[in-house]
Each structure stands twice: as structure tokens, then as C-alpha cells.
Protein backbone atom coordinates (compact mmCIF):
# COMPACT_ATOMS: atom_id res chain seq x y z
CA UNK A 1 -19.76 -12.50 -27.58
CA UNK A 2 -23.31 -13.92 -25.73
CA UNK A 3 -26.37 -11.44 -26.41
CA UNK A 4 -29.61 -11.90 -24.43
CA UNK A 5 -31.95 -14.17 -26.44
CA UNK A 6 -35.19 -15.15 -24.68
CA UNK A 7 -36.83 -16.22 -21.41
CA UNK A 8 -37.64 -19.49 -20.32
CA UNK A 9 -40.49 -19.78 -17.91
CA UNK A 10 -41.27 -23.69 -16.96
CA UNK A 11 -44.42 -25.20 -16.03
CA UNK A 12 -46.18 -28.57 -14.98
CA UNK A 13 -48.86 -28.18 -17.83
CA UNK A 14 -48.72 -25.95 -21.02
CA UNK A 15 -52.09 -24.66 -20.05
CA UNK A 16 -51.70 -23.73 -16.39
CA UNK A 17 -48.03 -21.91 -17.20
CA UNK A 18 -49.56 -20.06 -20.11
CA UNK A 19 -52.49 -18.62 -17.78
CA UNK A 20 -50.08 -17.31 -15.08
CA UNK A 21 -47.88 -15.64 -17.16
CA UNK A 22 -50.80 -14.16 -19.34
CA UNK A 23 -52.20 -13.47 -15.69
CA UNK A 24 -48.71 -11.94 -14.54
CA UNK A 25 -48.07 -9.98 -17.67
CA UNK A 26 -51.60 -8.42 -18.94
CA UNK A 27 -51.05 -9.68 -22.52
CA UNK A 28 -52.37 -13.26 -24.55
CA UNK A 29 -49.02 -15.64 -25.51
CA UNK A 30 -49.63 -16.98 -28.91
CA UNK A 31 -48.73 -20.96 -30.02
CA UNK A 32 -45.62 -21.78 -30.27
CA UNK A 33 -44.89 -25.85 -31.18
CA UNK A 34 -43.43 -28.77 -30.43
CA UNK A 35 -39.81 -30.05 -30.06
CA UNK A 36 -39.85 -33.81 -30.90
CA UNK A 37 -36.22 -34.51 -29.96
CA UNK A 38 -37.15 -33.02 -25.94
CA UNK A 39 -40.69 -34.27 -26.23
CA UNK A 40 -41.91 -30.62 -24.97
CA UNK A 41 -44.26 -27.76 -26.47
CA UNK A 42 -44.57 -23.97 -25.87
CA UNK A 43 -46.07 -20.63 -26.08
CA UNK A 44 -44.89 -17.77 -26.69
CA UNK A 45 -44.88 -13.99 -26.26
CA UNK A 46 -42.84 -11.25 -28.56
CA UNK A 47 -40.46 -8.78 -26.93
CA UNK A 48 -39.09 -6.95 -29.63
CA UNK A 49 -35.58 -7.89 -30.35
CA UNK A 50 -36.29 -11.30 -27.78
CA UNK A 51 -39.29 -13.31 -26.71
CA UNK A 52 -40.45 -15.08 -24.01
CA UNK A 53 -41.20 -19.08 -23.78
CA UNK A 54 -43.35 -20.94 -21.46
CA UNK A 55 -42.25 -24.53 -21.86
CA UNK A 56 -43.56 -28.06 -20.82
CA UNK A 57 -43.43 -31.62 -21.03
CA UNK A 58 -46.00 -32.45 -23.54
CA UNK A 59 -47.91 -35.15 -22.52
CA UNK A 60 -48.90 -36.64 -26.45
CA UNK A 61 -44.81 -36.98 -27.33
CA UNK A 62 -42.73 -39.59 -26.45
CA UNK A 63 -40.24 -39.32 -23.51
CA UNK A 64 -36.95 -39.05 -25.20
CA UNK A 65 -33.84 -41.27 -24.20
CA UNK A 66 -32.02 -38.43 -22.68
CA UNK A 67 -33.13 -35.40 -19.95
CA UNK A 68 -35.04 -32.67 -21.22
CA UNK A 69 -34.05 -29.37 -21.11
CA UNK A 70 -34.08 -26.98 -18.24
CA UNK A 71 -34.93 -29.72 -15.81
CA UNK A 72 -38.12 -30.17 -16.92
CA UNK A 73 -38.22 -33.82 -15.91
CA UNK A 74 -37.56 -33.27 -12.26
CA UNK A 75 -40.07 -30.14 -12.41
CA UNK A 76 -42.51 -29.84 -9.61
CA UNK A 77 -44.81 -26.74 -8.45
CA UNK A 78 -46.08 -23.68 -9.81
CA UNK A 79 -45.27 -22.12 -12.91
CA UNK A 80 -41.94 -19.75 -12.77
CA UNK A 81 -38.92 -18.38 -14.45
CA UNK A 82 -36.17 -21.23 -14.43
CA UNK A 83 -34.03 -20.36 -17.02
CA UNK A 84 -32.55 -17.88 -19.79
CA UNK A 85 -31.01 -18.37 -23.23
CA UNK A 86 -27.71 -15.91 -24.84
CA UNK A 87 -27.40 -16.13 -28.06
CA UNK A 88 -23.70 -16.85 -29.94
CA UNK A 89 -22.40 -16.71 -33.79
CA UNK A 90 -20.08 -19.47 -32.86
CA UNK A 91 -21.78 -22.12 -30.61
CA UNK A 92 -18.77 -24.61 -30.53
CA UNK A 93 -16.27 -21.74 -29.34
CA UNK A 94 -18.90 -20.19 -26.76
CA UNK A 95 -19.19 -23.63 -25.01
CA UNK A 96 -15.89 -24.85 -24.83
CA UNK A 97 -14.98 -20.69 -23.02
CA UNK A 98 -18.37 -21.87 -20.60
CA UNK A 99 -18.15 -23.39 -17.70
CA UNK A 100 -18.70 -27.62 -17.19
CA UNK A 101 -21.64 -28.51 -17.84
CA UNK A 102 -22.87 -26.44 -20.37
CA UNK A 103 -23.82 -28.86 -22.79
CA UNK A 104 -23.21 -29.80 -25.83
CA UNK A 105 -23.63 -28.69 -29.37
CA UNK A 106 -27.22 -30.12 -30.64
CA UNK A 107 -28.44 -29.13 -34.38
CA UNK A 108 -32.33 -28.68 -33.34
CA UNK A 109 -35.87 -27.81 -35.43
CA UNK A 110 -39.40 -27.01 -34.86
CA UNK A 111 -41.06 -26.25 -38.11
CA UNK A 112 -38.86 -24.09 -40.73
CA UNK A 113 -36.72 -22.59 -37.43
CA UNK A 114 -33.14 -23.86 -37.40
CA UNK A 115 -30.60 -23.64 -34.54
CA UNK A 116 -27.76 -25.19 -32.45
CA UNK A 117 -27.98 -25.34 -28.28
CA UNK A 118 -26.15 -26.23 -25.85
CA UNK A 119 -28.10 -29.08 -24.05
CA UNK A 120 -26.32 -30.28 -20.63
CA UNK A 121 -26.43 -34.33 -20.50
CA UNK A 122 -28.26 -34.08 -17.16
CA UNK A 123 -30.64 -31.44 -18.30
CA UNK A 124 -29.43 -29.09 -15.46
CA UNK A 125 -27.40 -25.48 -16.30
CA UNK A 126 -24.46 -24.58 -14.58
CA UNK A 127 -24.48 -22.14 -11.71
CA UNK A 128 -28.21 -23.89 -10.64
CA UNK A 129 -29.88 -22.49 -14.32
CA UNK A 130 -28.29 -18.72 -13.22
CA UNK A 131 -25.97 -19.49 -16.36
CA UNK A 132 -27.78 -19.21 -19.63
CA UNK A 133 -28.63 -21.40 -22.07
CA UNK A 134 -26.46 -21.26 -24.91
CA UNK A 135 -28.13 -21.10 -28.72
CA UNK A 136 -27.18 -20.17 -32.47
CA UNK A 137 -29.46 -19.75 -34.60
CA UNK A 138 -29.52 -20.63 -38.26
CA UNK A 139 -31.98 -18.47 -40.25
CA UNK A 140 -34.53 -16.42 -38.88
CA UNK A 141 -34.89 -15.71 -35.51
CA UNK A 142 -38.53 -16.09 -34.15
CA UNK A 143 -38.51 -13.04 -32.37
CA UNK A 144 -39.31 -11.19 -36.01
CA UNK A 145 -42.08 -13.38 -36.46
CA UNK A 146 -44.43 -12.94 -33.29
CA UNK A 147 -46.81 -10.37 -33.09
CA UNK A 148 -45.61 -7.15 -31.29
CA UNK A 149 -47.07 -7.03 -28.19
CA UNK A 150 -46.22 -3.99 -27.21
CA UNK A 151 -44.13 -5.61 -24.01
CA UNK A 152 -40.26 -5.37 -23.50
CA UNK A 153 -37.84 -6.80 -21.47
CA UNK A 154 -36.39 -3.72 -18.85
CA UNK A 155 -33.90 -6.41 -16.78
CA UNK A 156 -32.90 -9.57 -16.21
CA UNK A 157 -31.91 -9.71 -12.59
CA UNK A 158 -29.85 -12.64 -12.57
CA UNK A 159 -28.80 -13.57 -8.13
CA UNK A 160 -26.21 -16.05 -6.57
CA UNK A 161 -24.35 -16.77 -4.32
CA UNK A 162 -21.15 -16.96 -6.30
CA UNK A 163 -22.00 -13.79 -8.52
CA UNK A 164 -18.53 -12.36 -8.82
CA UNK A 165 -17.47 -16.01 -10.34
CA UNK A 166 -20.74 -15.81 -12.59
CA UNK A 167 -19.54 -12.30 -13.89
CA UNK A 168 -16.23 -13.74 -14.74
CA UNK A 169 -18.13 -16.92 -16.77
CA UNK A 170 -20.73 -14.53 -18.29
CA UNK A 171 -17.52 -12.06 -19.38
CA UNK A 172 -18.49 -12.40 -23.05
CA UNK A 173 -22.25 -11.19 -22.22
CA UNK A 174 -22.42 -7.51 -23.93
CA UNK A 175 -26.41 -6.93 -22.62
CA UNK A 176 -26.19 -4.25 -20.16
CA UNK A 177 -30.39 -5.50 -19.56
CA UNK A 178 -28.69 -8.07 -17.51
CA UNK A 179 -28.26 -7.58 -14.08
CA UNK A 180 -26.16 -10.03 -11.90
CA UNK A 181 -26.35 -9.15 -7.94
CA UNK A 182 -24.89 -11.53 -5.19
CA UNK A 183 -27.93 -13.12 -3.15
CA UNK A 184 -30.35 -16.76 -3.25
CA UNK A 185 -30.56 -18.33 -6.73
CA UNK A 186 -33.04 -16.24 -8.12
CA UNK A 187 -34.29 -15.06 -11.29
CA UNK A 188 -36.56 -11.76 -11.79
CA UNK A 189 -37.73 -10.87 -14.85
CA UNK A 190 -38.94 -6.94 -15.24
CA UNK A 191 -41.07 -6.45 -18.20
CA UNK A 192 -42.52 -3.42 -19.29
CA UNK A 193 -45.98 -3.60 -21.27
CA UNK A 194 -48.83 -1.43 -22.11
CA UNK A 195 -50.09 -1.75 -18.60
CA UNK A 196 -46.38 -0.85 -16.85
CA UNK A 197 -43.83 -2.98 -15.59
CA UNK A 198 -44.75 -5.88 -14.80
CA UNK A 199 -42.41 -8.76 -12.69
CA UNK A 200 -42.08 -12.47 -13.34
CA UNK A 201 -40.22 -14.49 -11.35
């Protein structure tokens, strides 16, 4: 079974995606830290039971021998929503039910945080990033330690072209927040905070 597990928004700079989405949202995004094997940093903002990421290159690590995650190599204009991660209990049996291209299995660590993701060899998620990122954590989720911020995530509308064949990949997903609709690649994000709902896209 895949749960909803956080956001991904990507960015050119750290700086410049952390100001839109604090712009976007109403609400500050607090540090995050560095991922030495992806040579990338973040911020973050608590949404109860999840949590949203803006992620970048970051520009003081070096480039690792591989892609980074969620295309952030071939990344280019403003700061947006590119991606989304479900978690698993069973990593190695939730990728080899996903479709090609998923990744594979990488144990991963920032700090005391422990988990296992699916990392695709060309960086890239199948279904153009519409199909999740794939993690299992080990220990304590960092959801429980951010700062409540009062925000929480409404729905994740998820649009392709080729929904009906995303349904069928995503059959293990039990998240009704998750909303897949046939359309453009597109993903919306509909947050509600202390200010209302809010969109990020």
C-alpha cells in the first residue's frame, strides 16, 4: 500500500524557491539540510501528517556521479511543483509492482533521518514526474518534527494524459487527498492555511 508522503517543489536557487512558496503560501519554511549523495539542500514546511520540500542543487556540494533527483540537473525556470513522494513499508516490493523506471532501492541520510527511495538512473519519474516518488522510511518521520504551521494539504490534483493507465499503476495508493483527472501533465497542489486555501502549482 503507497500513502501520500510529501511535496516536492524544485527550484534554480534554494533562496529564490523558498521566497515563492513562502510568497504563495502566507507562512515562513524552516531549514531543512543537505543530501551529500544528490549534492542538493532544502527547506521545509510542516503539514501535519506530511510536509512540503523545496529542493535545489546546492551550489557548495559536489556534483555527484549520477543524476539528481527529480530532474534537478536539467531544471530551468521558475520555481514550481515537479514532483510528489508515497510512502511504502516494503520499498523493494512497491518498486518491482511500479512501473519502469521507478528507480531503484537507495539506503539514504541527512542528519539522524534514515530512509530508502526509489531514485530512477536518469533522474526522471515515470509518467513525466505524475508518478510519485517512492520512499520508506526508517525511524522517525520528519513530518513530527517541524513546527506546526497551521497549513494542510486539501488535494493533490495529479493530470495526464494517460490517467486511466496512471490509476491502474497508482492502484496501491489508499489517499483519497489524491486526485488524478485526465488533462496536460500538471500538478496542483491545494493547501489550506491560516489565511485559506492557498494553490501551488
Amino acid at each position: 500500500m503507497l500513502r501520500f508522503d510529501h511535496l516536492a517543489v524544485s527550484c534554480a536557487t534554494l533562496e529564490e524557491g523558498a521566497a515563492a512558496v513562502e510568497a504563495a503560501l502566507g507562512l515562513p519554511l524552516v531549514a531543512g539540510g543537505k543530501h551529500a549523495h544528490m549534492g542538493t539542500h532544502n527547506r521545509l514546511l510542516g503539514l501535519g501528517d506530511a510536509y512540503l520540500e523545496v529542493i535545489a542543487i546546492d551550489p557548495s556540494a559536489p556534483a555527484p556521479a549520477w543524476p539528481r533527483w527529480f530532474g534537478l540537473d536539467g531544471f530551468a525556470g521558475a520555481p514550481r511543483l515537479t514532483n510528489w513522494v508515497a510512502a511504502c513499508d516494503d520499498l523493494d516490493a512497491a518498486l518491482a509492482q511500479a512501473p519502469a523506471g521507478a528507480g531503484v532501492a537507495v539506503d539514504l541520510a541527512r542528519g539522524d533521518l534514515r530512509w530508502r527511495m526509489g531514485v530512477p538512473a536518469d533522474g526522471q519519474l515515470p509518467y513525466g514526474g505524475a508518478y510519485p516518488a517512492l520512499i520508506q522510511w526508517q525511524g522517525p518521520h520528519p513530518a513530527r518534527r517541524l513546527p506546526d504551521s497551521g497549513a494542510r494539504l486539501a488535494r493533490l490534483v495529479v493530470t495526464h494524459p494517460a490517467a486511466e493507465s496512471l490509476r491502474k499503476a497508482l492502484s496501491g495508493l489508499t489517499d483519497t487527498r489524491v486526485v488524478l483527472e485526465p488533462g496536460p501533465l500538471a500538478l496542483r497542489a491545494e493547501i489550506d492555511t491560516p489565511q485559506g486555501r492557498r494553490v501551488l502549482a
